[in-house]
N, C-alpha and C. Protein backbone atom coordinates (compact mmCIF):
# COMPACT_ATOMS: atom_id res chain seq x y z
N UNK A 1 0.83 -1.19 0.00
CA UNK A 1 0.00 0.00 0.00
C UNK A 1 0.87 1.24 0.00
N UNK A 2 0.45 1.85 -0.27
CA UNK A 2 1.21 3.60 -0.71
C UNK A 2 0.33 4.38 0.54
N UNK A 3 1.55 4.69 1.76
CA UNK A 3 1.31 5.89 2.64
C UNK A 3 1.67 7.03 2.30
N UNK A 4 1.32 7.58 1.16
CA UNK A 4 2.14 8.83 0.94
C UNK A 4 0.85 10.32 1.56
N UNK A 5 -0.29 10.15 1.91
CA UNK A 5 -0.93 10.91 2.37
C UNK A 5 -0.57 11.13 3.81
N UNK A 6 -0.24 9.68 4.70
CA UNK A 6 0.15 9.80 5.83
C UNK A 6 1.42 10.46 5.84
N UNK A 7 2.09 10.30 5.06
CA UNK A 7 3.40 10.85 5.45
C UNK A 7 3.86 12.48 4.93
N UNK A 8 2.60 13.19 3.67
CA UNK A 8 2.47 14.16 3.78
C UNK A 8 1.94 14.96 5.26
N UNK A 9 0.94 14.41 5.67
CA UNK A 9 0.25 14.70 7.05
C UNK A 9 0.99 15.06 8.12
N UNK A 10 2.36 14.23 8.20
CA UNK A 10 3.41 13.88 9.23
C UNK A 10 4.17 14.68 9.23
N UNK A 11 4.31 15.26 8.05
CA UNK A 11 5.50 15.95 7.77
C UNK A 11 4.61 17.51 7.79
N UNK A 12 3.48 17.61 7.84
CA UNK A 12 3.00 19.16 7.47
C UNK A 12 2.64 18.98 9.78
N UNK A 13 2.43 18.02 10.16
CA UNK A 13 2.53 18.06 11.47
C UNK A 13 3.45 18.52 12.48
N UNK A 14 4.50 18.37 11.97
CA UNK A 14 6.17 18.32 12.22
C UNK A 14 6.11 19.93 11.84
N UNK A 15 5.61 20.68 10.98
CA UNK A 15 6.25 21.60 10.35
C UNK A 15 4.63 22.66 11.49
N UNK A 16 3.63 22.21 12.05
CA UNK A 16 2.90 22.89 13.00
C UNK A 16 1.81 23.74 12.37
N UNK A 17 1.43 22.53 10.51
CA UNK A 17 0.36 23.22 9.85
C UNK A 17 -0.72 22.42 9.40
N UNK A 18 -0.86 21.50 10.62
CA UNK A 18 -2.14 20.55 10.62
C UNK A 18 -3.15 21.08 10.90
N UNK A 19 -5.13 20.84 10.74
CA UNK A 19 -5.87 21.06 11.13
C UNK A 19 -5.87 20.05 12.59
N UNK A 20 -7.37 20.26 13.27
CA UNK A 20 -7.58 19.66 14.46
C UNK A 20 -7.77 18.08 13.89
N UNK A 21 -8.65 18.45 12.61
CA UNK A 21 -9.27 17.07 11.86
C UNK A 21 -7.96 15.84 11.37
N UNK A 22 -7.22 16.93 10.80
CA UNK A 22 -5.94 16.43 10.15
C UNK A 22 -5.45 15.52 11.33
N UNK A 23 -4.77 16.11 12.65
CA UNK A 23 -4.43 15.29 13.56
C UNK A 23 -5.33 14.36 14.23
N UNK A 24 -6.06 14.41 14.04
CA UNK A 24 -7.81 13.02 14.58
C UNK A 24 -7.22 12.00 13.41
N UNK A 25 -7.24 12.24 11.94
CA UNK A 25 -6.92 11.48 11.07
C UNK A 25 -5.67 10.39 11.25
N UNK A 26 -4.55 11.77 11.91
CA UNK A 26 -2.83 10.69 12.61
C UNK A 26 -3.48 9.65 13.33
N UNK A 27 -4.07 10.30 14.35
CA UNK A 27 -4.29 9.51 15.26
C UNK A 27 -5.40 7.87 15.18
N UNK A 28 -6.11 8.48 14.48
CA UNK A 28 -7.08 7.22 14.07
C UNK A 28 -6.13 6.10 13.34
N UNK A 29 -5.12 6.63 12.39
CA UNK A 29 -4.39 5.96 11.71
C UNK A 29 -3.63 4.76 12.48
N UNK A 30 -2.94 5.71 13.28
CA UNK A 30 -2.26 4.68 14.13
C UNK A 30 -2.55 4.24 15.45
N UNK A 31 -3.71 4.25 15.49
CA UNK A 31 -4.18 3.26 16.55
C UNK A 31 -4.33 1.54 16.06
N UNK A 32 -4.30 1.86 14.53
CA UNK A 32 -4.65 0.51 13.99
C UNK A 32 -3.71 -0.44 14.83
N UNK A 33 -3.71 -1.73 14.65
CA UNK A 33 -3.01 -2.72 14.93
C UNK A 33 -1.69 -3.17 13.63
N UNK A 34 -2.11 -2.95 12.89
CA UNK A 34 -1.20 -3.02 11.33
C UNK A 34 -0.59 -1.58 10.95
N UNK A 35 0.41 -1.16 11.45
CA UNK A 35 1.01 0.02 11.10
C UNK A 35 2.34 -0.59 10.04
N UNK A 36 2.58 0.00 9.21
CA UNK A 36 4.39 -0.01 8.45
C UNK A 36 4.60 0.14 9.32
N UNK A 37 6.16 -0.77 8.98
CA UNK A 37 7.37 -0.77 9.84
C UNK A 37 8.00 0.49 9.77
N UNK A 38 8.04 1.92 8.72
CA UNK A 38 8.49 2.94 8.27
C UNK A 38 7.96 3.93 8.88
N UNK A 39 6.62 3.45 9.50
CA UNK A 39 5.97 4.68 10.35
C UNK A 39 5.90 4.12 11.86
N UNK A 40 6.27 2.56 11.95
CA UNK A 40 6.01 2.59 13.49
C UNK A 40 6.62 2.98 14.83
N UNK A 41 7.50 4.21 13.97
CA UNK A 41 8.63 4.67 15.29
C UNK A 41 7.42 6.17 15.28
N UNK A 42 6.39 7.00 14.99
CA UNK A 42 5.28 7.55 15.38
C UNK A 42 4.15 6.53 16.36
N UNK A 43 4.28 5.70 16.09
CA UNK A 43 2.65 5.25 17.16
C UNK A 43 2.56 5.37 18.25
N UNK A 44 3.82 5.72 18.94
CA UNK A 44 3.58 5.82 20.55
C UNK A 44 3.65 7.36 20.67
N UNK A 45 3.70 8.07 19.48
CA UNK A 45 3.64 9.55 20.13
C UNK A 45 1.68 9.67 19.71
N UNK A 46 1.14 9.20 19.35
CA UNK A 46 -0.40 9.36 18.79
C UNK A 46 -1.06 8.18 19.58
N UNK A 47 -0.93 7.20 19.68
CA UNK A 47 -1.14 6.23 20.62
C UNK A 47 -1.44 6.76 22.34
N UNK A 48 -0.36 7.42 22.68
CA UNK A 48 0.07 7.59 24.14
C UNK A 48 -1.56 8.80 24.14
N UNK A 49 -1.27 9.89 23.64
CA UNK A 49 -2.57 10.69 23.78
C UNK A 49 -3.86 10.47 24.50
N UNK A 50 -4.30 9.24 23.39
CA UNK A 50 -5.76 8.49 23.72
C UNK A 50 -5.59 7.60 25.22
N UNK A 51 -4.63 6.91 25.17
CA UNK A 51 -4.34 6.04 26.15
C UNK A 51 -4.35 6.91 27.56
N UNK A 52 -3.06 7.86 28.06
CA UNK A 52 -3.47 8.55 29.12
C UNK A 52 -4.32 9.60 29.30
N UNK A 53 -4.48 10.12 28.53
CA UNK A 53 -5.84 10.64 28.88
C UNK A 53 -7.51 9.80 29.84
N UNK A 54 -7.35 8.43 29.54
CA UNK A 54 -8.43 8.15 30.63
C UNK A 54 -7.81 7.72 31.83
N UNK A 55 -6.49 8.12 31.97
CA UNK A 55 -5.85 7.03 32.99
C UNK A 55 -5.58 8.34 34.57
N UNK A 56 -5.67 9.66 33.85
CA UNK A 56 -5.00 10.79 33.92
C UNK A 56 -5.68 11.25 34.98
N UNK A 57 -6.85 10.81 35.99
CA UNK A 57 -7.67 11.77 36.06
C UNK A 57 -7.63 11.64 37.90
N UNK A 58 -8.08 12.66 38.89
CA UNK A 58 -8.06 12.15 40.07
C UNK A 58 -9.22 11.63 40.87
N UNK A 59 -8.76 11.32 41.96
CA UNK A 59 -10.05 10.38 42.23
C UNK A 59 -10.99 11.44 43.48
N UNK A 60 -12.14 10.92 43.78
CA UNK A 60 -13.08 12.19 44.77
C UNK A 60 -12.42 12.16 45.33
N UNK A 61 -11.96 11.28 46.40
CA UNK A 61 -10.85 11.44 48.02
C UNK A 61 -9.47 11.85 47.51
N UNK A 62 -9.38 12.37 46.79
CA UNK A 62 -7.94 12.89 46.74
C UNK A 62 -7.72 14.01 47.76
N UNK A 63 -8.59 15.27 47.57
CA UNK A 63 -8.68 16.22 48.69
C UNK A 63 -8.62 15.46 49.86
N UNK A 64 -9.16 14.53 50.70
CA UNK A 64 -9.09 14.06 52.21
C UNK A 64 -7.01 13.57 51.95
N UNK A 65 -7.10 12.64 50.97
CA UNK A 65 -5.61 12.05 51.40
C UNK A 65 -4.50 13.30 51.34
N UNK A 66 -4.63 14.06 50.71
CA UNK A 66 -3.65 15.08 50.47
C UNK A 66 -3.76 15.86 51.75
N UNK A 67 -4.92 15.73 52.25
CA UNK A 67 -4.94 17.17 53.62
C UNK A 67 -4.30 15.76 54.70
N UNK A 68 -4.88 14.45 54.86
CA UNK A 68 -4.27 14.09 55.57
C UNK A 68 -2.66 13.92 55.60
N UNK A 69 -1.92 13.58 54.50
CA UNK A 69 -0.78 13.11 54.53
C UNK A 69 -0.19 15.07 54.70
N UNK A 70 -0.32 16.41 54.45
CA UNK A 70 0.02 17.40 55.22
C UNK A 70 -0.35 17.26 56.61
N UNK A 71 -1.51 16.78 57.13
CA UNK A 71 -1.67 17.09 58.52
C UNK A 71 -2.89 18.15 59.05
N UNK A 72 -3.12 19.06 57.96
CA UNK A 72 -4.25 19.96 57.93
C UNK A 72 -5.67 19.51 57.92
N UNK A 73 -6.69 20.23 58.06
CA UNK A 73 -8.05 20.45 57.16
C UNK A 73 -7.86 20.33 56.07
N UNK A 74 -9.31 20.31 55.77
CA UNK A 74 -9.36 20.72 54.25
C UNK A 74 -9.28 22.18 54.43
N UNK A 75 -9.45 22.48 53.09
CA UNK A 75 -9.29 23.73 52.83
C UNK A 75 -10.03 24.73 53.44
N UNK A 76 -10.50 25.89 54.03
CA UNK A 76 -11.80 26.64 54.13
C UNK A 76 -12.82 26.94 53.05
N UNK A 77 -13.95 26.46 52.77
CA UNK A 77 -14.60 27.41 51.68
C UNK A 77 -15.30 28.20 51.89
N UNK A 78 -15.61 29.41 50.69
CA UNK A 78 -15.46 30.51 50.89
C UNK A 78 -17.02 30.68 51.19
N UNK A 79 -16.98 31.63 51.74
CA UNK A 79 -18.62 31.69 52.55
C UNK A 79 -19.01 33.19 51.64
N UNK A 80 -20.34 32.84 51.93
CA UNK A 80 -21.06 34.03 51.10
C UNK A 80 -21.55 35.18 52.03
N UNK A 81 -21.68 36.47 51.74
CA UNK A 81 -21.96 37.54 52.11
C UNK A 81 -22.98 38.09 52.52
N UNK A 82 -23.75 38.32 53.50
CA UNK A 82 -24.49 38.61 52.94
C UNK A 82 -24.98 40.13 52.76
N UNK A 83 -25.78 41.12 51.95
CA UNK A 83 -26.22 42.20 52.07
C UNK A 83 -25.23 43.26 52.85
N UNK A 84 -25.84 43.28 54.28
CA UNK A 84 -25.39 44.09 54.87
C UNK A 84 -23.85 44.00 55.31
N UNK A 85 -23.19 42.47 54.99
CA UNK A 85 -21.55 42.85 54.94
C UNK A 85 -20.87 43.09 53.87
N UNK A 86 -21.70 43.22 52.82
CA UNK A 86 -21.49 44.03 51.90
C UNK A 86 -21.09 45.38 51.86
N UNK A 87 -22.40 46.24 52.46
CA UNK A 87 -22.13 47.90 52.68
C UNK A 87 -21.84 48.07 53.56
N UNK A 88 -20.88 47.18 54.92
CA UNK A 88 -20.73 47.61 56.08
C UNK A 88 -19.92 49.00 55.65
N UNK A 89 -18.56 48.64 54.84
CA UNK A 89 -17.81 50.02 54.23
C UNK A 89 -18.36 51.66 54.28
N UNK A 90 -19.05 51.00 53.60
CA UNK A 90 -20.44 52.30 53.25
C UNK A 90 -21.07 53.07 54.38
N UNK A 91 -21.50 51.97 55.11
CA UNK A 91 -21.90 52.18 56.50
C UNK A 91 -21.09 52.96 57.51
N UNK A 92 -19.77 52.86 57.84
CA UNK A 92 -19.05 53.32 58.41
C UNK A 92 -18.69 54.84 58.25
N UNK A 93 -18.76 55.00 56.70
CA UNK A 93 -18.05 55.84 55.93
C UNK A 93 -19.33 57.07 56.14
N UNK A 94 -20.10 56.34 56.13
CA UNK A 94 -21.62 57.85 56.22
C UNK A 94 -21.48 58.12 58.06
N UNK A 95 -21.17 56.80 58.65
CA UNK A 95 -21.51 57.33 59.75
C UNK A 95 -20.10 58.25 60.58
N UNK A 96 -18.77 58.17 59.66
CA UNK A 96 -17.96 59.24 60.19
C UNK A 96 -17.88 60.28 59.25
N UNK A 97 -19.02 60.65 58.30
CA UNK A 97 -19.07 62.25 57.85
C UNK A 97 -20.72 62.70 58.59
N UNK A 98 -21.10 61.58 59.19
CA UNK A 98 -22.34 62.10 59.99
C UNK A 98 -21.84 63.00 61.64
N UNK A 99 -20.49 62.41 62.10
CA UNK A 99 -20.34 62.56 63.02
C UNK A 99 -18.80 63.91 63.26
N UNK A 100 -18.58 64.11 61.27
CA UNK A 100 -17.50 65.15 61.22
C UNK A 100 -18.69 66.50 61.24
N UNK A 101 -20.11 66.21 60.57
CA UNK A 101 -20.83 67.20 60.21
C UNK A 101 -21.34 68.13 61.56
N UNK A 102 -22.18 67.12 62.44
CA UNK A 102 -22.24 67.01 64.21
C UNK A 102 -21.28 68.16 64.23
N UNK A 103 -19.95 67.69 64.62
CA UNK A 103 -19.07 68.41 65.21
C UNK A 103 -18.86 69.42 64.99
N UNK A 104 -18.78 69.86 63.16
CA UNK A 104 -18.62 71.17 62.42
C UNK A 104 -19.76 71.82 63.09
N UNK A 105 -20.82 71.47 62.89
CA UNK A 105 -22.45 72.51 63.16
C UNK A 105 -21.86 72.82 65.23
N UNK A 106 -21.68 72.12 65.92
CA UNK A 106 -21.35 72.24 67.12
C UNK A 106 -20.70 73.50 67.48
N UNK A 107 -19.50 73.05 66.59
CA UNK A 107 -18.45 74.27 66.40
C UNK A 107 -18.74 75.49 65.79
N UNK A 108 -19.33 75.41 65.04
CA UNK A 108 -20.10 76.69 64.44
C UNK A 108 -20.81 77.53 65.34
N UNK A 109 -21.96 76.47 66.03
CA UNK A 109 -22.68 77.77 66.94
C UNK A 109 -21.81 78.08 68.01
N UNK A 110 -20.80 77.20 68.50
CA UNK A 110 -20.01 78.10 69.95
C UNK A 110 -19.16 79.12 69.39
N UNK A 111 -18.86 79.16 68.38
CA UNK A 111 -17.85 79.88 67.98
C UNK A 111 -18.80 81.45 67.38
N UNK A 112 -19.98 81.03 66.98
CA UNK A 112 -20.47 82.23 66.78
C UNK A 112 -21.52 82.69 67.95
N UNK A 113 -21.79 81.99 68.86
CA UNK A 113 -22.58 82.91 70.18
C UNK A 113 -23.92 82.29 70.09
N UNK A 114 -24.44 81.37 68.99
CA UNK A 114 -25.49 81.43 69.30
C UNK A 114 -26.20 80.40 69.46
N UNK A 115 -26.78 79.70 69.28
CA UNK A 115 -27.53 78.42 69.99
C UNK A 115 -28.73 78.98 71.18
N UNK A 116 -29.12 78.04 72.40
CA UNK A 116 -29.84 78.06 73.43
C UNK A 116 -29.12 79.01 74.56
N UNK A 117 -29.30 79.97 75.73
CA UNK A 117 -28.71 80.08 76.43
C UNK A 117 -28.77 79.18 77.46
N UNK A 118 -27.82 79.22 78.02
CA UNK A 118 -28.15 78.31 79.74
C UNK A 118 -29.11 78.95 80.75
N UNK A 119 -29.33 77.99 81.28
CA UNK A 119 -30.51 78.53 82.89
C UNK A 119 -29.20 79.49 83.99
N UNK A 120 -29.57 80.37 83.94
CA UNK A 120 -29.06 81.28 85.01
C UNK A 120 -28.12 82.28 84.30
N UNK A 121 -27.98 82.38 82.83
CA UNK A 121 -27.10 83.30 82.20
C UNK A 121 -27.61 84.12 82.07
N UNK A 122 -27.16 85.29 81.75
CA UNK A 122 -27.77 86.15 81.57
C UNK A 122 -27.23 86.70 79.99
N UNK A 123 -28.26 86.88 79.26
CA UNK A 123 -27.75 87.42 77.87
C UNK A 123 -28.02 88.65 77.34
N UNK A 124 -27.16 89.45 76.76
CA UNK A 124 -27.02 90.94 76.66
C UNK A 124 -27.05 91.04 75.06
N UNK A 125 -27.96 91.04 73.89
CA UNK A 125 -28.29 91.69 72.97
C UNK A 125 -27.72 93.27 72.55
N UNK A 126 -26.67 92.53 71.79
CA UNK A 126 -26.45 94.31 71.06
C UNK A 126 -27.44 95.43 70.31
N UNK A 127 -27.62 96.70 71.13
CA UNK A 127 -28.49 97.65 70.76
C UNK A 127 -27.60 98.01 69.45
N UNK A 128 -29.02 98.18 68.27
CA UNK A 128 -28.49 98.53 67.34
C UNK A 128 -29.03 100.36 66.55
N UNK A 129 -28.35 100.68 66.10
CA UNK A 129 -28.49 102.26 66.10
C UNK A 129 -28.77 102.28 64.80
N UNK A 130 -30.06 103.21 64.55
CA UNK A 130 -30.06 103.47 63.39
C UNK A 130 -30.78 102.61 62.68
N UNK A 131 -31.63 102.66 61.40
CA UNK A 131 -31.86 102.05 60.00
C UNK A 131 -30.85 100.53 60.00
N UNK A 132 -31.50 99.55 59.63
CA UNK A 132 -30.83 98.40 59.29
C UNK A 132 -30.13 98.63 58.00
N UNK A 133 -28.97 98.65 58.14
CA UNK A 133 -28.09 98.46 56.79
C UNK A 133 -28.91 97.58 55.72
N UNK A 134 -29.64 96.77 55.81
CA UNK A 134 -29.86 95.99 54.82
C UNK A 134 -31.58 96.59 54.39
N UNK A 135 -32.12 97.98 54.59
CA UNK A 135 -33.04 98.14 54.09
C UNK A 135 -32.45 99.68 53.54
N UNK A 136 -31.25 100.26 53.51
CA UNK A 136 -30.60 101.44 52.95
C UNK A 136 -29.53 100.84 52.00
N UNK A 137 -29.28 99.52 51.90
CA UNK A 137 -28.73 99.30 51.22
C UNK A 137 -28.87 98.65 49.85
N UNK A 138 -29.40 98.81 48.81
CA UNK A 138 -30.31 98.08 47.39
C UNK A 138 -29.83 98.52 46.54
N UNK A 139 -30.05 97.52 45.50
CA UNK A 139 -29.02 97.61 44.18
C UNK A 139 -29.50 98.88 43.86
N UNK A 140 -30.58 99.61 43.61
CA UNK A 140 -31.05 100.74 43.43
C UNK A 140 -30.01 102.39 43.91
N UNK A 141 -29.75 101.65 44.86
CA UNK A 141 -29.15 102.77 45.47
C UNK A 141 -27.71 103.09 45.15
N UNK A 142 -27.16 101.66 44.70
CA UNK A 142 -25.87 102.05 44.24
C UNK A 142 -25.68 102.27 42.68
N UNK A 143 -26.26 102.00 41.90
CA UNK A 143 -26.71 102.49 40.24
C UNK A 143 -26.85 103.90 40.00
N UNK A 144 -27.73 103.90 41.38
CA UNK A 144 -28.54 105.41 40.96
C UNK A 144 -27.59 106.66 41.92
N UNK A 145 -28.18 107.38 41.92
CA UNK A 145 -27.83 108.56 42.86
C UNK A 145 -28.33 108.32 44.70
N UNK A 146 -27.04 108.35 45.16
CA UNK A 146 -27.49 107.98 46.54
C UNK A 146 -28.36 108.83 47.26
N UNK A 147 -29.57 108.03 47.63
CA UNK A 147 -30.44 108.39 48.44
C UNK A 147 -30.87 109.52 49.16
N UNK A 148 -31.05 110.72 49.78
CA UNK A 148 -31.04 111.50 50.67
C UNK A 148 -31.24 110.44 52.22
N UNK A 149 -32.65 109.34 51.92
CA UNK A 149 -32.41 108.89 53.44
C UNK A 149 -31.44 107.93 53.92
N UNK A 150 -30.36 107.34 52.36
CA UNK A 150 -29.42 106.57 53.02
C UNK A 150 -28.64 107.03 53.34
N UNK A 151 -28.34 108.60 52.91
CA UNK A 151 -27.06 109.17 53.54
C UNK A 151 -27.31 109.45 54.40
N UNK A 152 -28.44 110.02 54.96
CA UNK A 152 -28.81 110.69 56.32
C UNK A 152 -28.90 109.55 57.81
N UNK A 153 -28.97 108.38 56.92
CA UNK A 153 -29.27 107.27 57.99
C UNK A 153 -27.49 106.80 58.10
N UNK A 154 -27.05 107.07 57.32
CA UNK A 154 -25.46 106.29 57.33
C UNK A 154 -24.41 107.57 58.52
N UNK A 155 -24.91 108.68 58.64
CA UNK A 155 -24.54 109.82 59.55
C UNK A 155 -23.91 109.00 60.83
């Protein structure tokens, strides 16, 4: 018989321009039992493939023997989350700009005088003189010609 297809095949294999099909074809080939003597130094590289591949595989208790012969557990697995340890982050994060905000507003009213007074203080209101600045003062007035009563009130 004339292998000259196989041994084109072999040689375009060798060279790393086989299809997937092409190499199914090697392989079917030489699984036969009747190979040439010219090709039977290939059968154990196409042969071996099929063969360990079912031999290859591990068994369920592999995890127990492997943790036993270390000495350990098994492994930990990984546990699921739920919801709220999710946004604990989140959670934290609102509740120390809830408690920077607190402090700012705190600081604000001692620093400016005002808030509640205490029981037994006594609080002294600045007398104020004159027209409220903010009813002599209007865009009107500075466009235009100043006022007679804002000048007279600004005295």
């Amino acid at each position: 018989m004339d292998y000259k297809y196989i041994e084109q095949l072999l040689e375009r294999y060798w060279n790393c321009e086989t299809s997937l099909e092409e190499e199914q074809i090697l392989r079917a080939f030489f699984s036969q039992k009747d190979v040439p003597a010219g090709l039977m130094k290939y059968k154990d590289l196409f042969v071996y493939e099929q063969a360990e591949t079912k031999d290859d595989v591990l068994g369920t208790g592999f995890d127990a023997r492997m943790a036993a012969l270390v000495g350990g557990e098994e492994p930990a697995r990984a546990r699921k989350a739920s919801l709220a340890q999710k946004f604990m982050p989140l959670f934290k994060a609102a509740a120390v700009v809830a408690i920077f905000l607190t402090l700012g507003n705190a600081a604000q009213v001692a620093f400016k005088g005002g808030g509640k007074p205490e029981t037994g203080v006594a609080v002294y209101e600045k007398a104020h003189e004159g027209p409220s600045v903010a009813l002599g003062d209007t865009a009107k007035a500075d466009t235009l010609k100043k006022l007679p009563q804002a000048t007279d009130a600004m005295k």
